[in-house]
C-alpha atoms as a PDB file:
ATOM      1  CA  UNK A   1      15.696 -14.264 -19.307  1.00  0.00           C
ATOM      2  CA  UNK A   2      12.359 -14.967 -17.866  1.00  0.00           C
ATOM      3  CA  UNK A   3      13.628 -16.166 -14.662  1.00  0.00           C
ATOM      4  CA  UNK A   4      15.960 -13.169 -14.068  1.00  0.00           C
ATOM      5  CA  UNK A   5      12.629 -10.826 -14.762  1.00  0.00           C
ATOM      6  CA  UNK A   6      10.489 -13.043 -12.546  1.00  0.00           C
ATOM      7  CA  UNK A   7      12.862 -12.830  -9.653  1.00  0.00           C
ATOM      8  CA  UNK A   8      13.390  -9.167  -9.846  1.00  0.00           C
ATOM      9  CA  UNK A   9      10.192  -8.721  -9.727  1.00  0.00           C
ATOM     10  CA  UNK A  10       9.186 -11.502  -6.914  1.00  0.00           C
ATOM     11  CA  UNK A  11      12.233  -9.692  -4.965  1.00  0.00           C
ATOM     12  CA  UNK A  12      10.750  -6.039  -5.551  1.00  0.00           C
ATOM     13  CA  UNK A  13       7.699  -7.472  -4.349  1.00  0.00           C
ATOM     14  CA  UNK A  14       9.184  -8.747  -0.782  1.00  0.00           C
ATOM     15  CA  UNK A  15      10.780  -5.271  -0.605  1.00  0.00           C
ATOM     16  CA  UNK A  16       7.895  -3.284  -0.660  1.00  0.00           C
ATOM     17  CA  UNK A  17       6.511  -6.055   1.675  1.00  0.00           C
ATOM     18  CA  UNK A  18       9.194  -4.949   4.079  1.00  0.00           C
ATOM     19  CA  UNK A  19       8.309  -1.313   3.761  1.00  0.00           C
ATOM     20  CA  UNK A  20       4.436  -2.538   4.034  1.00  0.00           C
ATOM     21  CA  UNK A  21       5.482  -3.866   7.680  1.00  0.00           C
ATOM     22  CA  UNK A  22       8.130  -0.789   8.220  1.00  0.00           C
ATOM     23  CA  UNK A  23       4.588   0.904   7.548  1.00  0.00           C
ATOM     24  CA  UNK A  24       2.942  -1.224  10.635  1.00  0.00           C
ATOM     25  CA  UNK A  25       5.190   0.458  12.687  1.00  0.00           C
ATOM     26  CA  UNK A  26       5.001   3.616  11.925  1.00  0.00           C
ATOM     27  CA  UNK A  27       1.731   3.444  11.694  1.00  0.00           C
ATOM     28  CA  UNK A  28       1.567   2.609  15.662  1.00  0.00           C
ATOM     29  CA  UNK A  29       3.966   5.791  16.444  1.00  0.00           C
ATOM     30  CA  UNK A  30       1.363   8.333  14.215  1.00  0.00           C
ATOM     31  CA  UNK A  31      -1.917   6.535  16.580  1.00  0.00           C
ATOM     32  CA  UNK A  32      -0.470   6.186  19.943  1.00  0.00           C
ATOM     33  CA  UNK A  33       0.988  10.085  20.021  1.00  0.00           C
ATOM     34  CA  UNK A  34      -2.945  10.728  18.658  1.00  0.00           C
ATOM     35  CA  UNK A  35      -4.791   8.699  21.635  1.00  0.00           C
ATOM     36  CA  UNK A  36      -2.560  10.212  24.309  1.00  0.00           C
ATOM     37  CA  UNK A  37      -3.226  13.861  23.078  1.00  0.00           C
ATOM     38  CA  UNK A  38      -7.068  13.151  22.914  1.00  0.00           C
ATOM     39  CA  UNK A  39      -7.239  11.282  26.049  1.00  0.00           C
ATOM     40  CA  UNK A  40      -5.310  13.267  28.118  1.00  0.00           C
ATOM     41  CA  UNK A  41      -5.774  17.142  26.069  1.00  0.00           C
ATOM     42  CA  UNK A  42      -8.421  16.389  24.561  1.00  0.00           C
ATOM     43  CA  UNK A  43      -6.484  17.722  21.363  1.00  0.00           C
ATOM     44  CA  UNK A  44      -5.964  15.604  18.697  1.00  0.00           C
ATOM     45  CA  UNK A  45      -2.515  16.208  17.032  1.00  0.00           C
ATOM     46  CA  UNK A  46      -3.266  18.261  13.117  1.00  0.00           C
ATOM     47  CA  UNK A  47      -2.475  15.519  10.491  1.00  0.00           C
ATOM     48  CA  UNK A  48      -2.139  11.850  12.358  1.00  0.00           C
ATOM     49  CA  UNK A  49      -5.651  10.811  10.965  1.00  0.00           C
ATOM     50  CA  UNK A  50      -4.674  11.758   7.447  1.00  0.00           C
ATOM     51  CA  UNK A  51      -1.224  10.142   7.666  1.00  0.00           C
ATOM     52  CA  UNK A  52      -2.716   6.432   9.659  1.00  0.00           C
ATOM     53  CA  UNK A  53      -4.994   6.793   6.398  1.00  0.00           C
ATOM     54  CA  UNK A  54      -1.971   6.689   4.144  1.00  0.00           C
ATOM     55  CA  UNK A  55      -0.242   4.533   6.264  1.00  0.00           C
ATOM     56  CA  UNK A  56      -2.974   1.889   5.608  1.00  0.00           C
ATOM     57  CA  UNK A  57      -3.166   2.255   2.263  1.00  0.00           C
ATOM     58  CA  UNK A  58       0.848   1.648   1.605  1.00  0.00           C
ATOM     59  CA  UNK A  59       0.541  -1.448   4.395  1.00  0.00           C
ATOM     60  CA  UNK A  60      -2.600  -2.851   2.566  1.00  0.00           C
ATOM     61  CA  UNK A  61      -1.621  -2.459  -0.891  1.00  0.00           C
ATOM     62  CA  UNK A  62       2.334  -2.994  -1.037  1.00  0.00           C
ATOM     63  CA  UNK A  63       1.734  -6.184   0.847  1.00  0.00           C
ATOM     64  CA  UNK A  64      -0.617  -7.834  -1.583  1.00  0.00           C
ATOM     65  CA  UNK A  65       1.985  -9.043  -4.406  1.00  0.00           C
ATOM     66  CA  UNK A  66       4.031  -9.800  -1.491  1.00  0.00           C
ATOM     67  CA  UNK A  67       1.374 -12.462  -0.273  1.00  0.00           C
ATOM     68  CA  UNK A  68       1.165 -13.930  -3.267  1.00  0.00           C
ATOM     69  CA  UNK A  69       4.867 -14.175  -4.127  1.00  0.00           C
ATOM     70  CA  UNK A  70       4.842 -16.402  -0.760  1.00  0.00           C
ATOM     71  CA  UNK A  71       1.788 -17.800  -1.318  1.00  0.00           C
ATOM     72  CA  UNK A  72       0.207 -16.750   1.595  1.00  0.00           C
ATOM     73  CA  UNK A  73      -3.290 -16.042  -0.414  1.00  0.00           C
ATOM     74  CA  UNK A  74      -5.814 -18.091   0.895  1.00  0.00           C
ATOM     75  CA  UNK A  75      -8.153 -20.458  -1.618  1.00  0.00           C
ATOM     76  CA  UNK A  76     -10.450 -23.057  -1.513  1.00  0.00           C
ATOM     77  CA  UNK A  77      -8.873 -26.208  -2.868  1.00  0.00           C
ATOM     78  CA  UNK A  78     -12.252 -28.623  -2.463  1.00  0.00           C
ATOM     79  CA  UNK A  79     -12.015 -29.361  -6.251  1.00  0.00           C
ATOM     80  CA  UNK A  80      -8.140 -29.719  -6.375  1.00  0.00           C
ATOM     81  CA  UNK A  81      -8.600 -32.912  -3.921  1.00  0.00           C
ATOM     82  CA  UNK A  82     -10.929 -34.910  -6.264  1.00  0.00           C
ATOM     83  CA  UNK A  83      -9.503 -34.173  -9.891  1.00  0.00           C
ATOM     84  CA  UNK A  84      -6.063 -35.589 -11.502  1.00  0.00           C
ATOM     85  CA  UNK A  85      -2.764 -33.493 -11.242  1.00  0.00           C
ATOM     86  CA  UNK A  86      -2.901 -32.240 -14.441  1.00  0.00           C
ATOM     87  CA  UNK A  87      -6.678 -31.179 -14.301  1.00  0.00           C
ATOM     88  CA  UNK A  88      -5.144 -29.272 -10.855  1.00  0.00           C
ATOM     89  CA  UNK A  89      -2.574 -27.667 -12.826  1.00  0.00           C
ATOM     90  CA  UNK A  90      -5.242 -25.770 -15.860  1.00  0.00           C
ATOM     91  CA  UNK A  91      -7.498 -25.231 -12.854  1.00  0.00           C
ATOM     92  CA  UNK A  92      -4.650 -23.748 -11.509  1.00  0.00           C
ATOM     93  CA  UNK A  93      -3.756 -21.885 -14.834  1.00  0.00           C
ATOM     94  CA  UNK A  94      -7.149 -20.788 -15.060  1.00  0.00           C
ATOM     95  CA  UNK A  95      -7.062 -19.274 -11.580  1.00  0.00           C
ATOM     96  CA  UNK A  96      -4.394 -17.041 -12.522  1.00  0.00           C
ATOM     97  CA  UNK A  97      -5.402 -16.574 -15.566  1.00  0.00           C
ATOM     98  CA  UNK A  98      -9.124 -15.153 -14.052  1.00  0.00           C
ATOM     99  CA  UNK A  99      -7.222 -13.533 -11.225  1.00  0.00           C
ATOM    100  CA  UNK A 100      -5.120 -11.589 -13.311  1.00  0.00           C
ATOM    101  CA  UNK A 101      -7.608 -10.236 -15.331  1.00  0.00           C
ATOM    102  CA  UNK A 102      -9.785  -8.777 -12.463  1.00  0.00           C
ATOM    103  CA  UNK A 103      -6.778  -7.373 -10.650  1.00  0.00           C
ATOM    104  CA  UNK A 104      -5.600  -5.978 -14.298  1.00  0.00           C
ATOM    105  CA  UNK A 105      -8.917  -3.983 -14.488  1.00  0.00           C
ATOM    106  CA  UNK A 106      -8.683  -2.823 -11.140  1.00  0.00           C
ATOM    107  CA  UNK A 107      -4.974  -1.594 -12.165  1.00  0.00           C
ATOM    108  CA  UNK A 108      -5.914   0.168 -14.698  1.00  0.00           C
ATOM    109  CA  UNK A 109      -8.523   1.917 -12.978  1.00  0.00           C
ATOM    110  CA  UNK A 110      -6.247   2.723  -9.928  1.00  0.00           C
ATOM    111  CA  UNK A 111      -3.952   3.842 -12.860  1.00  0.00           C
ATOM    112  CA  UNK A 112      -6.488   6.070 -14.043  1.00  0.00           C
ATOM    113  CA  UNK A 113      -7.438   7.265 -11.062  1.00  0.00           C
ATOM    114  CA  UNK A 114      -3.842   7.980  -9.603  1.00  0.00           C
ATOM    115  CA  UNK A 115      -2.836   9.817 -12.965  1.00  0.00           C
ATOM    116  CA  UNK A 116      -5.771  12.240 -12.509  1.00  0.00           C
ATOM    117  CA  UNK A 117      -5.237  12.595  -9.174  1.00  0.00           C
ATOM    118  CA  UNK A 118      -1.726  13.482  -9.080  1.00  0.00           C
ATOM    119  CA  UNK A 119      -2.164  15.805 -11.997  1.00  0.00           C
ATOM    120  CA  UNK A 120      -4.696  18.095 -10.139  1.00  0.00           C
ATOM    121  CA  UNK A 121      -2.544  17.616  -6.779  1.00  0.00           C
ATOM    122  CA  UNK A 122      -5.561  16.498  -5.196  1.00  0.00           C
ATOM    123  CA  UNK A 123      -6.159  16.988  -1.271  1.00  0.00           C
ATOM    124  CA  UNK A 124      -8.406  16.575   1.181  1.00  0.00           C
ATOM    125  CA  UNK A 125      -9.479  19.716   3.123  1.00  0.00           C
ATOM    126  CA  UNK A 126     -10.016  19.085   7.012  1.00  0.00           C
ATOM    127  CA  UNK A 127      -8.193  20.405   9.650  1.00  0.00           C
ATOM    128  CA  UNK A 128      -4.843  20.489   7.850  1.00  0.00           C
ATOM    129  CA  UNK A 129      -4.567  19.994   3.939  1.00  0.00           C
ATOM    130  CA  UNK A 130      -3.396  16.803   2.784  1.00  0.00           C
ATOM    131  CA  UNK A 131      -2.327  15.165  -0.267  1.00  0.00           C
ATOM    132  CA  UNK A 132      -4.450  12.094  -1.561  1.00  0.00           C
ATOM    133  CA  UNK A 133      -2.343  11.636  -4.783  1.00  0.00           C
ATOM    134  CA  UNK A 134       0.346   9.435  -3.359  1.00  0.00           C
ATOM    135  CA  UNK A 135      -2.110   7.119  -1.663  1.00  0.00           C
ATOM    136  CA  UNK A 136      -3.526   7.211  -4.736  1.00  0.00           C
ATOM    137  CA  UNK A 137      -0.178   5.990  -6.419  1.00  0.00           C
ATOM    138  CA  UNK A 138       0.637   3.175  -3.764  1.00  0.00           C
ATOM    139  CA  UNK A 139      -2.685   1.485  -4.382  1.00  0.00           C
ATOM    140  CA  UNK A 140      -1.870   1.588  -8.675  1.00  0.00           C
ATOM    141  CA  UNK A 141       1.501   0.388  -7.972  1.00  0.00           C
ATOM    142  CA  UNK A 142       0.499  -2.588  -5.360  1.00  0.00           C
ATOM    143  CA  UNK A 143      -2.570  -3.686  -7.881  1.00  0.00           C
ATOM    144  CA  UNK A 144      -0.310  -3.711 -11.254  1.00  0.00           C
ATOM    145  CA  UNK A 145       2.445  -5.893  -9.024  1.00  0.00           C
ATOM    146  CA  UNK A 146      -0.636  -8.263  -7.907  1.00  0.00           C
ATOM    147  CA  UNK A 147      -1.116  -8.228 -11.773  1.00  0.00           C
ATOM    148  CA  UNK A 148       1.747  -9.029 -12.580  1.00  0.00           C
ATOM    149  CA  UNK A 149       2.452 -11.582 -10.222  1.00  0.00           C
ATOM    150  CA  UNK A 150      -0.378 -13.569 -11.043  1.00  0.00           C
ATOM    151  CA  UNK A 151       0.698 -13.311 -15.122  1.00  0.00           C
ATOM    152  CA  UNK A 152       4.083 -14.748 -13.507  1.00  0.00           C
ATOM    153  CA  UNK A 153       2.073 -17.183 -11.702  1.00  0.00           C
ATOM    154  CA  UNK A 154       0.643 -18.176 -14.709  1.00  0.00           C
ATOM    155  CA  UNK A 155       3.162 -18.687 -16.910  1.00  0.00           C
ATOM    156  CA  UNK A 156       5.195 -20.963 -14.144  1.00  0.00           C
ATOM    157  CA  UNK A 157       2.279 -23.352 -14.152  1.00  0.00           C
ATOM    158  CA  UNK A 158       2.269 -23.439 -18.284  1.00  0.00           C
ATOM    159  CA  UNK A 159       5.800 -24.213 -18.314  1.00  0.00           C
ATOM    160  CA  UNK A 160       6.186 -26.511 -15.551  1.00  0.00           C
ATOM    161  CA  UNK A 161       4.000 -29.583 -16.291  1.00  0.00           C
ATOM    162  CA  UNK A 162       4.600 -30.922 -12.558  1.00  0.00           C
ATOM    163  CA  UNK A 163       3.276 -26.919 -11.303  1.00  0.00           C
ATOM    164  CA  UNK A 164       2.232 -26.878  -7.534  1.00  0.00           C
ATOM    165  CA  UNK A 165       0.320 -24.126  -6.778  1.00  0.00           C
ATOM    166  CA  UNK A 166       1.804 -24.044  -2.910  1.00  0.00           C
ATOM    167  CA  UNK A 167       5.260 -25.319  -3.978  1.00  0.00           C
ATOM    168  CA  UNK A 168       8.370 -23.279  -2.944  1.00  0.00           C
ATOM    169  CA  UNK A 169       9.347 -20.733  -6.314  1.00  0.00           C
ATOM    170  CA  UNK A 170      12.736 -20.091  -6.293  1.00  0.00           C
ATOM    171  CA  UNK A 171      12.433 -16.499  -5.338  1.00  0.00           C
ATOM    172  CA  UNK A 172       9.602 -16.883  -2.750  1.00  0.00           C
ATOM    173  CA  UNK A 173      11.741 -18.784  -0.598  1.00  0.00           C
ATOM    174  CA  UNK A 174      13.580 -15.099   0.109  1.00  0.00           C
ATOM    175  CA  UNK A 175      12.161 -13.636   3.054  1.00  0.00           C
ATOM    176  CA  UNK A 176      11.407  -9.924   2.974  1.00  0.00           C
ATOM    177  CA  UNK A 177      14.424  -9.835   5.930  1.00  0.00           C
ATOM    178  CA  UNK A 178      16.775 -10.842   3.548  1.00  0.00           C
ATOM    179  CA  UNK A 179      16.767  -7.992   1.624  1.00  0.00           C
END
């Protein structure tokens, strides 16, 4: 049962990695329409700084659990090289374990924050009003996945006494693609 939780979640996790780098792109038509107005009309086009806002946000956040489901996190492993397997394994346990519960607190204050938020229908007032609520939203959503990743993370290296930290899981080997 765990396993079929753990890859639907490490699978939801390269989608919204995908729509993290469909967000790269998009991201590049909302910026180069915005230079060429400016440059050329000195006009910028209503809206395209709000929305490449946004647009980092969902590429930022939606890719995190994504980097960690393919363990593309970077971490110093100085101690891992002079300290027994097992040691490396509760170091590696403790990592998570530490990890978790910093992202968890930022989750829950992104929760907090994105509840009140989209509650009041909050905006920003420049130029053109513009939501803030679902940006809001994608950052919650991205931290409780990094959350929950690293509780999945976790409990892999409790239950497998040979745990890797860089070893292939059996849903990271999926490639956001493959969807």
């Amino acid at each position: 049962m765990y396993l079929r939780i753990s890859g639907a979640i490490r699978r939801l996790s390269l989608l919204l990695g995908a729509i993290a780098g469909a967000g790269t792109a998009l991201l590049m038509l909302t910026v180069v329409p915005d230079l060429i107005a400016r440059s050329f009309f000195g006009e910028a086009v209503y809206g395209m700084s709000e929305t490449g806002i946004f647009l980092l946000v969902l590429i930022v956040y939606l890719a995190l659990s994504t980097a960690q489901v393919r363990k593309e996190h970077f971490h110093v492993g100085v101690l891992d090289s002079v300290v027994s397997r097992s040691t490396v394994r509760w170091l590696w346990i403790g990592r998570h374990a530490l990890s978790a519960l910093i992202c968890g607190v930022f989750s829950w204050y992104a929760t907090v924050g994105a509840v009140s938020s989209t509650l009041a229908r909050e905006q920003s007032y420049a130029v053109v009003e513009y939501p803030i609520w679902p940006a809001k939203i994608v950052v919650a959503v991205g931290l409780i996945l990094l959350t929950v990743q690293f509780l999945m993370d976790m409990t892999d290296a409790i239950m497998n006494p040979q745990y890797l930290p860089n070893a292939a899981h059996s849903g990271s080997q999926e490639s956001a693609g493959a969807l």
